[in-house]
N, C-alpha and C. Protein backbone atom coordinates (compact mmCIF):
# COMPACT_ATOMS: atom_id res chain seq x y z
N UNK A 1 0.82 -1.19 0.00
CA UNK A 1 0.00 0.00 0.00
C UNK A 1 0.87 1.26 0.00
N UNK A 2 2.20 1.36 0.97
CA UNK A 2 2.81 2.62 0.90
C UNK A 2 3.45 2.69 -0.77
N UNK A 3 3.97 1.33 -0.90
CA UNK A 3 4.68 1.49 -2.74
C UNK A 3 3.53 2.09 -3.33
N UNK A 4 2.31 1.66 -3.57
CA UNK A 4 1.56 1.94 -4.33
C UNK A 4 0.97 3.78 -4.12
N UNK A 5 1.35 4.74 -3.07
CA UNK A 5 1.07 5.77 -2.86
C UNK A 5 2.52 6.22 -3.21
N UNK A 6 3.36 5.86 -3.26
CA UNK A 6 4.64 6.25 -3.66
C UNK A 6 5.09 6.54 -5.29
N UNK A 7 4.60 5.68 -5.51
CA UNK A 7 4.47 5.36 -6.87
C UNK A 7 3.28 6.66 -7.71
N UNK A 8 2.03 6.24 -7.27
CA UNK A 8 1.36 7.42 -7.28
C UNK A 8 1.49 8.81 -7.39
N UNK A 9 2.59 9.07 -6.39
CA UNK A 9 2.87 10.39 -6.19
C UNK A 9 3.93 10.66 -7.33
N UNK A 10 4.79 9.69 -7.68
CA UNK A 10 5.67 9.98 -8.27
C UNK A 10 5.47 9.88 -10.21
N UNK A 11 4.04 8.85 -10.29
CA UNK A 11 3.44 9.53 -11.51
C UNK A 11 2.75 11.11 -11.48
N UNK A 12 2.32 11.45 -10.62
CA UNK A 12 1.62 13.21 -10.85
C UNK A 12 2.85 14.07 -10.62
N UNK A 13 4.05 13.39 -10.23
CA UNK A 13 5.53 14.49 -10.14
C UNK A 13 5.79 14.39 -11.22
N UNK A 14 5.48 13.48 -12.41
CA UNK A 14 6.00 13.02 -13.41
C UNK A 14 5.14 14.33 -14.32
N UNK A 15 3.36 14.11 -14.33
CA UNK A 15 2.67 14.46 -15.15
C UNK A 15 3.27 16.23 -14.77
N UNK A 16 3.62 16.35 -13.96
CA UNK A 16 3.74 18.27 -13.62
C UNK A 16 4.58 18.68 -13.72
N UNK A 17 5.98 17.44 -13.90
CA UNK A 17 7.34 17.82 -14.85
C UNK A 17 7.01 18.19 -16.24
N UNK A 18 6.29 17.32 -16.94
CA UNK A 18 5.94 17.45 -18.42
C UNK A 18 5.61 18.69 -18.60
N UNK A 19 4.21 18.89 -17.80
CA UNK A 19 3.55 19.87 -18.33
C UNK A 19 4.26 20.90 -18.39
N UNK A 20 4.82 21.19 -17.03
CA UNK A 20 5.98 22.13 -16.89
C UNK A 20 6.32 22.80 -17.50
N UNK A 21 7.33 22.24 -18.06
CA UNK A 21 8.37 21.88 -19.23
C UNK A 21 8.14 22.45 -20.44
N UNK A 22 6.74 21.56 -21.00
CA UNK A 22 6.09 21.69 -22.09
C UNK A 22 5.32 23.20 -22.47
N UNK A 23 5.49 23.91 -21.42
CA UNK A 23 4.74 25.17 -21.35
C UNK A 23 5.74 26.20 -21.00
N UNK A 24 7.25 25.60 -20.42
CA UNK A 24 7.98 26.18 -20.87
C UNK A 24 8.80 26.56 -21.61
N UNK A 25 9.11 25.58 -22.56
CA UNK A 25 9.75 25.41 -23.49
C UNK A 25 8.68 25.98 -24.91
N UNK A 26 7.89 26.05 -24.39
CA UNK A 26 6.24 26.56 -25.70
C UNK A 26 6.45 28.26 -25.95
N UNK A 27 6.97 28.64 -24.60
CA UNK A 27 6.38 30.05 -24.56
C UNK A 27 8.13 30.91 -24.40
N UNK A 28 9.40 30.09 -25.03
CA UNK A 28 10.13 30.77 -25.42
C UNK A 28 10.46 30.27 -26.69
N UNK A 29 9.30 29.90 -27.51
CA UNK A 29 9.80 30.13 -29.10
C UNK A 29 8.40 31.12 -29.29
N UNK A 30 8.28 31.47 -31.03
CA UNK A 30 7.19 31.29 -31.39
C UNK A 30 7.34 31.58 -33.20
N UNK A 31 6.37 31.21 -33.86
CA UNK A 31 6.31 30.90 -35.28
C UNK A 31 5.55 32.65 -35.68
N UNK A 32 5.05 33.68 -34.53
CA UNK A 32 4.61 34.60 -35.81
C UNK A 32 5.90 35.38 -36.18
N UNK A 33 5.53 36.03 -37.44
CA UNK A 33 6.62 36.80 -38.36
C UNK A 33 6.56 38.63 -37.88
N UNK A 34 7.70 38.93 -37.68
CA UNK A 34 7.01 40.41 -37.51
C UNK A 34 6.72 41.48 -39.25
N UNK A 35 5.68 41.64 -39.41
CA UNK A 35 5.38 42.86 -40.41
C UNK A 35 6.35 43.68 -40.21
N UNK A 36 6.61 43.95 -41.79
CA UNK A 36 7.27 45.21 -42.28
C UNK A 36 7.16 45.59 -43.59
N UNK A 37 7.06 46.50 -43.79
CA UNK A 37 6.78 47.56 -44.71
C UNK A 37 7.06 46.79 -46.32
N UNK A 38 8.57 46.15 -46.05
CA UNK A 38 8.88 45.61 -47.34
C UNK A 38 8.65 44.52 -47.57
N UNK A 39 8.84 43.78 -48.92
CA UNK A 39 9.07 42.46 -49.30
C UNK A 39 9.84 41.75 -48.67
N UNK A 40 9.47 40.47 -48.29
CA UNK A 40 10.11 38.97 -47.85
C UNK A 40 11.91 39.01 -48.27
N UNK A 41 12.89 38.75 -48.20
CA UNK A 41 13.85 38.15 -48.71
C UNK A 41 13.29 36.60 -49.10
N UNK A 42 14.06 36.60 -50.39
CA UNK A 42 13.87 35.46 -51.48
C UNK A 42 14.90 34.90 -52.14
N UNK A 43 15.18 33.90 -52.49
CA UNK A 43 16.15 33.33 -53.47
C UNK A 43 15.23 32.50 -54.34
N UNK A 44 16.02 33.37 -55.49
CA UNK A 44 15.37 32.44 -57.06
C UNK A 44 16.41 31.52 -57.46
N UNK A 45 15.91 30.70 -58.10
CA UNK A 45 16.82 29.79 -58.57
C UNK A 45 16.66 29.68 -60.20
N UNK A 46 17.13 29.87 -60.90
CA UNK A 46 16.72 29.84 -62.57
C UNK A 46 17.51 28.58 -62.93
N UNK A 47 16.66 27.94 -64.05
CA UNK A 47 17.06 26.70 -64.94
C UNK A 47 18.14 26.70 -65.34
N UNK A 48 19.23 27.80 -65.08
CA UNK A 48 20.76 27.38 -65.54
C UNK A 48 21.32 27.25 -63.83
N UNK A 49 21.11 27.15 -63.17
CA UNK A 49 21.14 27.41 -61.57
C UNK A 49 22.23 28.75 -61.25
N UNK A 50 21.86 29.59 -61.93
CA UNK A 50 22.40 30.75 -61.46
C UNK A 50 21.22 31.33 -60.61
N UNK A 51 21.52 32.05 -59.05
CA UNK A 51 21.02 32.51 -57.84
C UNK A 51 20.72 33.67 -58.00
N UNK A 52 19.42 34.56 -57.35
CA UNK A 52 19.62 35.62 -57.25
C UNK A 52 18.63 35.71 -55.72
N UNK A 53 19.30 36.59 -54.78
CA UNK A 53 18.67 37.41 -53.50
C UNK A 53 18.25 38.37 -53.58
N UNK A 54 17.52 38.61 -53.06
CA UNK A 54 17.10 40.24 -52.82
C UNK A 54 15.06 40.09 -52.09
N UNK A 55 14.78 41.10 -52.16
CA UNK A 55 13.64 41.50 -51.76
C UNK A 55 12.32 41.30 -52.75
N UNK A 56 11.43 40.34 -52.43
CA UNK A 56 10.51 39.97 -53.46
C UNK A 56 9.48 41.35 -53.45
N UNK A 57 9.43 42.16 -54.88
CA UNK A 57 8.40 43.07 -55.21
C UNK A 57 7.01 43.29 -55.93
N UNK A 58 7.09 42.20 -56.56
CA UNK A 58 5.55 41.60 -57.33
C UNK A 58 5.32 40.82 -57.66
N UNK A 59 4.67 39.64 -58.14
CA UNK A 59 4.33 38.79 -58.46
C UNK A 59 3.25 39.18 -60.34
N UNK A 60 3.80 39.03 -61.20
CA UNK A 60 3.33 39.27 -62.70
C UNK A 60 2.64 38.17 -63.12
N UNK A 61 1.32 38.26 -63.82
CA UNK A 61 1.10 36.53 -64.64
C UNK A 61 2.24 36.09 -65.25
N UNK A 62 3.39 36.40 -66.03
CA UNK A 62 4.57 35.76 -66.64
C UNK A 62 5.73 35.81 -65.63
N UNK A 63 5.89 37.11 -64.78
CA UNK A 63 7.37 37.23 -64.23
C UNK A 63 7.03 37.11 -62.49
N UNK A 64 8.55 37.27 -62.03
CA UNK A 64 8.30 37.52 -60.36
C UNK A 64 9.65 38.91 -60.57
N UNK A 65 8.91 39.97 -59.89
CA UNK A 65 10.26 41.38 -59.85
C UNK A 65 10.43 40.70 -58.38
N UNK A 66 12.21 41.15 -58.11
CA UNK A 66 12.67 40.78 -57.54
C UNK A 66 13.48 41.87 -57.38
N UNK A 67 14.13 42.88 -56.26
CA UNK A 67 14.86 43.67 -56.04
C UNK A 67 16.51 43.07 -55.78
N UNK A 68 17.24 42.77 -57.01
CA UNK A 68 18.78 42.34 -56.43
C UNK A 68 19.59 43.36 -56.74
N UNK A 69 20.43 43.39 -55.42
CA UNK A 69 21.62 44.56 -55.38
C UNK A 69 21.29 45.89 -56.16
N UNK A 70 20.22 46.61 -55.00
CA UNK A 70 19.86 47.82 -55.12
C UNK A 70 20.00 47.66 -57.27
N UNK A 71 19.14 46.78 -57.81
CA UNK A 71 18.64 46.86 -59.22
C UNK A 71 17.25 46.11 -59.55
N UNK A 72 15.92 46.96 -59.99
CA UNK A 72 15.12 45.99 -60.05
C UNK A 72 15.11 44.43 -60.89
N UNK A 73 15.15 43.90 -60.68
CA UNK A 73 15.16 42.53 -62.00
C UNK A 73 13.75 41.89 -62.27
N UNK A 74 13.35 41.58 -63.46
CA UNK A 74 12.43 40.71 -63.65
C UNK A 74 12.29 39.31 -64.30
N UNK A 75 12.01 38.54 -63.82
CA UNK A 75 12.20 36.85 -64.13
C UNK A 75 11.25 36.67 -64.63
N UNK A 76 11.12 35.92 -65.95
CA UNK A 76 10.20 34.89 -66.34
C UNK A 76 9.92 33.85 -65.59
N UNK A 77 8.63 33.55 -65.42
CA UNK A 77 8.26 32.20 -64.83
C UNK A 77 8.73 30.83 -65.76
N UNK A 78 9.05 31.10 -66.93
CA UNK A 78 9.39 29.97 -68.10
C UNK A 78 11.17 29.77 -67.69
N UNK A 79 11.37 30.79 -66.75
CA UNK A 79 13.09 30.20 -66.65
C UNK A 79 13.53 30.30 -65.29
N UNK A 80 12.29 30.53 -64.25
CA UNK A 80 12.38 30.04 -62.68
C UNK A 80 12.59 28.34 -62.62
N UNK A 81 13.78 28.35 -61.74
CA UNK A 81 13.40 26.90 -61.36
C UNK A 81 12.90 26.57 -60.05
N UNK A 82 13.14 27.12 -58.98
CA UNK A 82 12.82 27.49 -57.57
C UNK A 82 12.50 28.84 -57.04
N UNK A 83 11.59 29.00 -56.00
CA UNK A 83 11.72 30.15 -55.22
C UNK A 83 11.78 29.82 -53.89
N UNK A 84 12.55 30.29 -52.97
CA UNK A 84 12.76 30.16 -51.83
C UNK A 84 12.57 31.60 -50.72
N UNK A 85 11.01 31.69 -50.24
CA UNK A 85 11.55 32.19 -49.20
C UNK A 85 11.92 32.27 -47.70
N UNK A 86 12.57 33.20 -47.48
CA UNK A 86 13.73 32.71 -46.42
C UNK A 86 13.08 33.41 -45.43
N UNK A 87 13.48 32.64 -43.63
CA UNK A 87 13.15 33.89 -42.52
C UNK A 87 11.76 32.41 -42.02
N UNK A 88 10.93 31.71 -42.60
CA UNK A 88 10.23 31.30 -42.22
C UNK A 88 10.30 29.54 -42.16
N UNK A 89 11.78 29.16 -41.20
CA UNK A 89 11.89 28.11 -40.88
C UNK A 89 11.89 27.57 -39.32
N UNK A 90 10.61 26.72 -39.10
CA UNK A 90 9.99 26.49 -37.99
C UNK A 90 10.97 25.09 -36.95
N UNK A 91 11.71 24.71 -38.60
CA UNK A 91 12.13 23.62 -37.98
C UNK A 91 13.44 23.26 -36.67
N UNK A 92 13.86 24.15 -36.41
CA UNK A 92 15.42 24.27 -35.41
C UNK A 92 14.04 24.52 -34.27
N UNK A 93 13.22 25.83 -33.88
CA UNK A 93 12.47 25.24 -32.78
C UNK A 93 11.75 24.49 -32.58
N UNK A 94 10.90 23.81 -33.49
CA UNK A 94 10.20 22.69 -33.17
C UNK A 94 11.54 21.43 -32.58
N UNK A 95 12.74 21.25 -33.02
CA UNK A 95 13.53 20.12 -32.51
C UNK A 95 13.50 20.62 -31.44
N UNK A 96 13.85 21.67 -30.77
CA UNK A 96 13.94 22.47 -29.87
C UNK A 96 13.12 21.89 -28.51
N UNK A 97 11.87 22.05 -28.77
CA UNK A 97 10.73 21.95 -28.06
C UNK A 97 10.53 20.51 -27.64
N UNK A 98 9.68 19.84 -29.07
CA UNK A 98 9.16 18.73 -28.89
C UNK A 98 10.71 17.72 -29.06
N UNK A 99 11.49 17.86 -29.35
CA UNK A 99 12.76 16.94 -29.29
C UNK A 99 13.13 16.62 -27.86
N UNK A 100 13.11 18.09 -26.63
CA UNK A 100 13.29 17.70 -25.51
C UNK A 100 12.71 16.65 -24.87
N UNK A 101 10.68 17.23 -25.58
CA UNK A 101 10.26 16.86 -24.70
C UNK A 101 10.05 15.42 -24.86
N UNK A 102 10.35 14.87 -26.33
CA UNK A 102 10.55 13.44 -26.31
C UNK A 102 11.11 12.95 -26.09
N UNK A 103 12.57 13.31 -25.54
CA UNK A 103 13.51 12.58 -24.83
C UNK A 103 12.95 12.00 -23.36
N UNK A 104 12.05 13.47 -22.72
CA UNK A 104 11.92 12.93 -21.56
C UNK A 104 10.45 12.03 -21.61
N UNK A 105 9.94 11.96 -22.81
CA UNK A 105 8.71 11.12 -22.91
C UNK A 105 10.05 9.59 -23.15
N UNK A 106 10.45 9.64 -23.60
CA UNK A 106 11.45 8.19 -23.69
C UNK A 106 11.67 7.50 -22.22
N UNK A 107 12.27 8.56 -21.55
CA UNK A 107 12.62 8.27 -19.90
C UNK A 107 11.17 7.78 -19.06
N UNK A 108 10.43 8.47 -19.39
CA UNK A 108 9.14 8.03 -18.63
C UNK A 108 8.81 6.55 -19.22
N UNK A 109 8.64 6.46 -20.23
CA UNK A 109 8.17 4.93 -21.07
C UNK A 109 9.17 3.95 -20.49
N UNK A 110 10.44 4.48 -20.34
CA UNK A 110 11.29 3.09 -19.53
C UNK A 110 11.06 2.71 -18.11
N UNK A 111 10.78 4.11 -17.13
CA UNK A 111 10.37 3.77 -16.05
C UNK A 111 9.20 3.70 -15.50
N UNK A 112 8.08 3.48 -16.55
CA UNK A 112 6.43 3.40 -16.00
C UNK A 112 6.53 2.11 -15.75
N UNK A 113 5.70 1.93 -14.61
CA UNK A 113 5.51 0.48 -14.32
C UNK A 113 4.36 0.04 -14.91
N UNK A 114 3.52 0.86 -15.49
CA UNK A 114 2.46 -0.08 -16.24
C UNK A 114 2.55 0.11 -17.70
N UNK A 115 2.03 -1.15 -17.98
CA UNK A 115 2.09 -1.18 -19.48
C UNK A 115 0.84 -0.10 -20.45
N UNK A 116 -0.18 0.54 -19.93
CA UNK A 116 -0.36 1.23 -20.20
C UNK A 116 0.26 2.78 -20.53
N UNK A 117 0.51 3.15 -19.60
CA UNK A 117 1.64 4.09 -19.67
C UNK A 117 2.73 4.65 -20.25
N UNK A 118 3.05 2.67 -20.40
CA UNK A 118 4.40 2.71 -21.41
C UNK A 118 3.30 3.27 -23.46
N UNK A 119 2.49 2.53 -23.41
CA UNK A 119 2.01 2.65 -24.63
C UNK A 119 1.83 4.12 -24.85
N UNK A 120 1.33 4.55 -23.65
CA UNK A 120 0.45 6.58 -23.99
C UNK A 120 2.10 7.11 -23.98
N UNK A 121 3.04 6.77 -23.15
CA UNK A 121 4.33 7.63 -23.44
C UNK A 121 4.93 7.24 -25.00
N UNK A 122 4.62 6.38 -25.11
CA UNK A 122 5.31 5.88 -26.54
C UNK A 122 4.78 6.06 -27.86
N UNK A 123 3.25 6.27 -27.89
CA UNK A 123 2.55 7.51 -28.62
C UNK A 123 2.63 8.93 -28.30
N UNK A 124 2.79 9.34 -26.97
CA UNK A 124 3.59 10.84 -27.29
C UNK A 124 4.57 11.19 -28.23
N UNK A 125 5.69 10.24 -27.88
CA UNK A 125 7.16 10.23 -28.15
C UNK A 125 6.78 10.36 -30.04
N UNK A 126 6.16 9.40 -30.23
CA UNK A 126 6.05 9.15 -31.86
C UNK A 126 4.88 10.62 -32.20
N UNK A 127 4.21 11.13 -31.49
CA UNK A 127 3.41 12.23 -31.92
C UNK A 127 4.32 13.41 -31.95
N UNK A 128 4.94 13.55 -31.17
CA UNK A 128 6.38 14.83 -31.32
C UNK A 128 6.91 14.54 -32.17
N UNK A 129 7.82 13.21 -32.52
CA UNK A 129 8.75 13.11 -34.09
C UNK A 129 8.13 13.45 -34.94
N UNK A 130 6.58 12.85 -35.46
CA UNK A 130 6.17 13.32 -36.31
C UNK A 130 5.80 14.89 -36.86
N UNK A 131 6.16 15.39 -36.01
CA UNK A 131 5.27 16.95 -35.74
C UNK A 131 6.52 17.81 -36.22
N UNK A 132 7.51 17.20 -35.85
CA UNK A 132 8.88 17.31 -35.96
C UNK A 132 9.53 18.07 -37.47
N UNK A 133 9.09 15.77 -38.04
CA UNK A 133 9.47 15.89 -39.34
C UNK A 133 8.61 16.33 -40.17
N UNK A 134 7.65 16.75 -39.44
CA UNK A 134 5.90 16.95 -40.91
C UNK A 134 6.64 18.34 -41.10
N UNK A 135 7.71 19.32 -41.53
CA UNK A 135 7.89 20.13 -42.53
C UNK A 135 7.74 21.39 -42.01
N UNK A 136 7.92 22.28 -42.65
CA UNK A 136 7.79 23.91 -42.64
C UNK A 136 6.60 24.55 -43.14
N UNK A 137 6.31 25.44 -43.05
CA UNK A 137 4.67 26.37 -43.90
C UNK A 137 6.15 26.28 -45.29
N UNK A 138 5.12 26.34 -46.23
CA UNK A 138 5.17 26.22 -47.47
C UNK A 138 5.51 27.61 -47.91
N UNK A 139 7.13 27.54 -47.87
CA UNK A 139 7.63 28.55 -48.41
C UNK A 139 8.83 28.44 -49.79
N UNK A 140 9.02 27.20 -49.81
CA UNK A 140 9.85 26.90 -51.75
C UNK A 140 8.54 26.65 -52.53
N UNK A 141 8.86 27.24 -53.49
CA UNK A 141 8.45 26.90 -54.69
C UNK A 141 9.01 26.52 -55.79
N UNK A 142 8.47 25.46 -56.47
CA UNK A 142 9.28 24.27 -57.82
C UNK A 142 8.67 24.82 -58.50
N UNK A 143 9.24 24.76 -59.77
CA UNK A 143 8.75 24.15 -61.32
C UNK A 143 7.66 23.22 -61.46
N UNK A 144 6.93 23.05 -61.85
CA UNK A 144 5.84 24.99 -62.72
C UNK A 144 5.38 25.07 -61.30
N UNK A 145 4.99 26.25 -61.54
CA UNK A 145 4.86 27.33 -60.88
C UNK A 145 3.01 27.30 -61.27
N UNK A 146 2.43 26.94 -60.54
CA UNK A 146 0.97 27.18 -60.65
C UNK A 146 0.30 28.43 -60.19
N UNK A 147 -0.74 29.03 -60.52
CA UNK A 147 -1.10 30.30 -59.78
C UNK A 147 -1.41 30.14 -58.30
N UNK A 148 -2.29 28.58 -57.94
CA UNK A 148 -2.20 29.10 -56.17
C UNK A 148 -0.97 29.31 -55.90
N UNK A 149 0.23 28.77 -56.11
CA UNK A 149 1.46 29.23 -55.95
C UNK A 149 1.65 30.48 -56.38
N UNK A 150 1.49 31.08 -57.13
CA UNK A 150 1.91 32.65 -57.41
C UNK A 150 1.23 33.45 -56.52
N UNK A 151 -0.23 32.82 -55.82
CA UNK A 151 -0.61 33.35 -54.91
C UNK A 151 0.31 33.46 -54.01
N UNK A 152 0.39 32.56 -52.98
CA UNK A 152 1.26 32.66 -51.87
C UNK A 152 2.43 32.77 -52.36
N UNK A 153 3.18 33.25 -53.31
CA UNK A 153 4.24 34.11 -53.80
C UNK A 153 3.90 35.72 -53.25
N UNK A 154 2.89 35.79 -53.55
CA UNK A 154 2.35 37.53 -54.05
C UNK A 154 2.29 37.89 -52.60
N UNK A 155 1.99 36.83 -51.22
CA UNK A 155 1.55 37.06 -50.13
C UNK A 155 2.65 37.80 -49.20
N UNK A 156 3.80 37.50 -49.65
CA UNK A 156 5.50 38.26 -49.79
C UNK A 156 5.98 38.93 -50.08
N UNK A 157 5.06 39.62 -51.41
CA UNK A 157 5.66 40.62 -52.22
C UNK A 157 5.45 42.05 -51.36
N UNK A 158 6.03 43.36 -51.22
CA UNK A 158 6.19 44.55 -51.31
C UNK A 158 5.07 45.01 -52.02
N UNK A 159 4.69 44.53 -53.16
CA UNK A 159 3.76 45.37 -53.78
C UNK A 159 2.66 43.84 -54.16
N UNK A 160 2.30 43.48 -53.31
CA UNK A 160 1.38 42.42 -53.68
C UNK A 160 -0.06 42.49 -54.76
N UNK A 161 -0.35 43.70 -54.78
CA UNK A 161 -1.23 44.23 -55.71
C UNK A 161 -0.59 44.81 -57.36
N UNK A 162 0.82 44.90 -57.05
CA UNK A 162 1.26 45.24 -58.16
C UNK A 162 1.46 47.11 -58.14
N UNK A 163 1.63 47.35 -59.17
CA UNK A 163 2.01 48.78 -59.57
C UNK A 163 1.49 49.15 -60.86
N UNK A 164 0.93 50.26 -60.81
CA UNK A 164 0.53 51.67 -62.09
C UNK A 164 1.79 51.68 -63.03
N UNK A 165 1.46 51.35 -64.04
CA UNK A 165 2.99 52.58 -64.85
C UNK A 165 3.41 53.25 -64.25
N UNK A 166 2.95 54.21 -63.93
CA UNK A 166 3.71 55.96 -63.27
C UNK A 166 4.43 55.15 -61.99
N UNK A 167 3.52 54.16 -61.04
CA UNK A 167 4.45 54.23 -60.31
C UNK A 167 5.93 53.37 -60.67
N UNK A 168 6.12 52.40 -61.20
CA UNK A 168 6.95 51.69 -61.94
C UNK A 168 7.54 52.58 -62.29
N UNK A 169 7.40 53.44 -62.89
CA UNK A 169 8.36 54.46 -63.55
C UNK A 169 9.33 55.33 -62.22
N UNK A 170 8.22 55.73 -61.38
CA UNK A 170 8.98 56.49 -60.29
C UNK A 170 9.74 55.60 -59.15
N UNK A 171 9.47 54.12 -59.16
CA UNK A 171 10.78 52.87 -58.60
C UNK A 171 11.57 53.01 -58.95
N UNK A 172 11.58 52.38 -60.88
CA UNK A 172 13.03 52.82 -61.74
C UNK A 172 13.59 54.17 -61.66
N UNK A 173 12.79 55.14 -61.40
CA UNK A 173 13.56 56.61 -61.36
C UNK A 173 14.46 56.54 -59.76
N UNK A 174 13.81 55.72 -59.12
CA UNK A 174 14.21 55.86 -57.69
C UNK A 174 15.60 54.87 -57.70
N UNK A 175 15.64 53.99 -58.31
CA UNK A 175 17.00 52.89 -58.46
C UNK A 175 17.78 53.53 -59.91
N UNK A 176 17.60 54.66 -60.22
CA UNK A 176 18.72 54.67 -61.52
C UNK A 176 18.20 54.06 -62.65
N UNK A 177 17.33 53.16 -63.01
CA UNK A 177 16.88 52.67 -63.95
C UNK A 177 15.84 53.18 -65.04
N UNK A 178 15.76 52.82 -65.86
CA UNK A 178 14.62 53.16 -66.65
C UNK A 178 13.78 52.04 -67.14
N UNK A 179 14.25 50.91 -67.20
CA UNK A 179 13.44 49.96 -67.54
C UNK A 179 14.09 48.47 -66.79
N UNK A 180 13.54 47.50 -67.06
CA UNK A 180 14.04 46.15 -65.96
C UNK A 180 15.57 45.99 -66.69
């Protein structure tokens, strides 16, 4: 009877470590982005795999403008091979988090004395890896390039609605340029 209150106690020390933990380790990451004024940073990748960085500015039915090295540029979608944007990778804190906390879901599954226990810790453990490896928000884009994709391209852009002539004109006047 005393093992069995011992034991007891030392599963709800167990359940209030987790939670703990789990609520602390929760509330020093987090996934929102802060707003700003400009376009996303991006890397294009074109079909000869030559790179370009810079600041994504519109999204075109044929092209994506792309601001590289203080010059506007414009890409055909017929000679994108990738788009990548950058700044929105979840994955270093999620290992972060749920990696800890499956380690210590591991430790618990070895020392539960019931076989129930062992099973619910050992579906935790496998519900964190998975959560893990299930990926990033959907920020590359492949070849072809479909429009819901040009959507959530455009959702990045600086000028997500696009631009007037005049104003296009007064960008290029603003970078030295006159045309792409």
């Amino acid at each position: 009877m005393i093992f069995f209150k011992i034991s007891n106690y030392f599963f709800k020390l167990q359940i209030f470590i987790i939670v703990s933990l789990s609520l602390f380790l929760s509330s020093c990451t987090s996934s929102v982005q802060v707003l700003k004024p400009g376009g996303d940073s991006a890397q294009i990748i074109l079909i000869n795999n030559s790179k370009y960085n810079g600041e994504l500015l519109s999204v075109r039915d044929r092209s994506i403008i792309l601001l590289h090295e203080n010059k506007i540029a414009e890409f055909p979608l017929s000679e994108i091979d990738k788009v990548h944007i950058e700044g929105y990778s979840l994955l270093q804190k999620k290992s972060l988090v749920l990696g800890t906390l499956s380690i210590m879901d591991i430790f618990f599954l070895y020392s539960s004395p019931t076989t129930t226990m062992k099973v619910i810790y050992g579906m935790l453990a496998i519900g964190k890896l998975t959560t893990i490896l299930g990926g990033d928000p959907e920020v590359v884009f492949t070849t072809p390039l479909f429009w819901k994709d040009l959507d959530k391209v455009r959702l990045h852009c600086r000028f997500p609605q696009g631009l007037e002539p005049e104003q296009w004109d007064q960008l290029f006047q603003f970078y030295g340029q006159s045309e792409f």
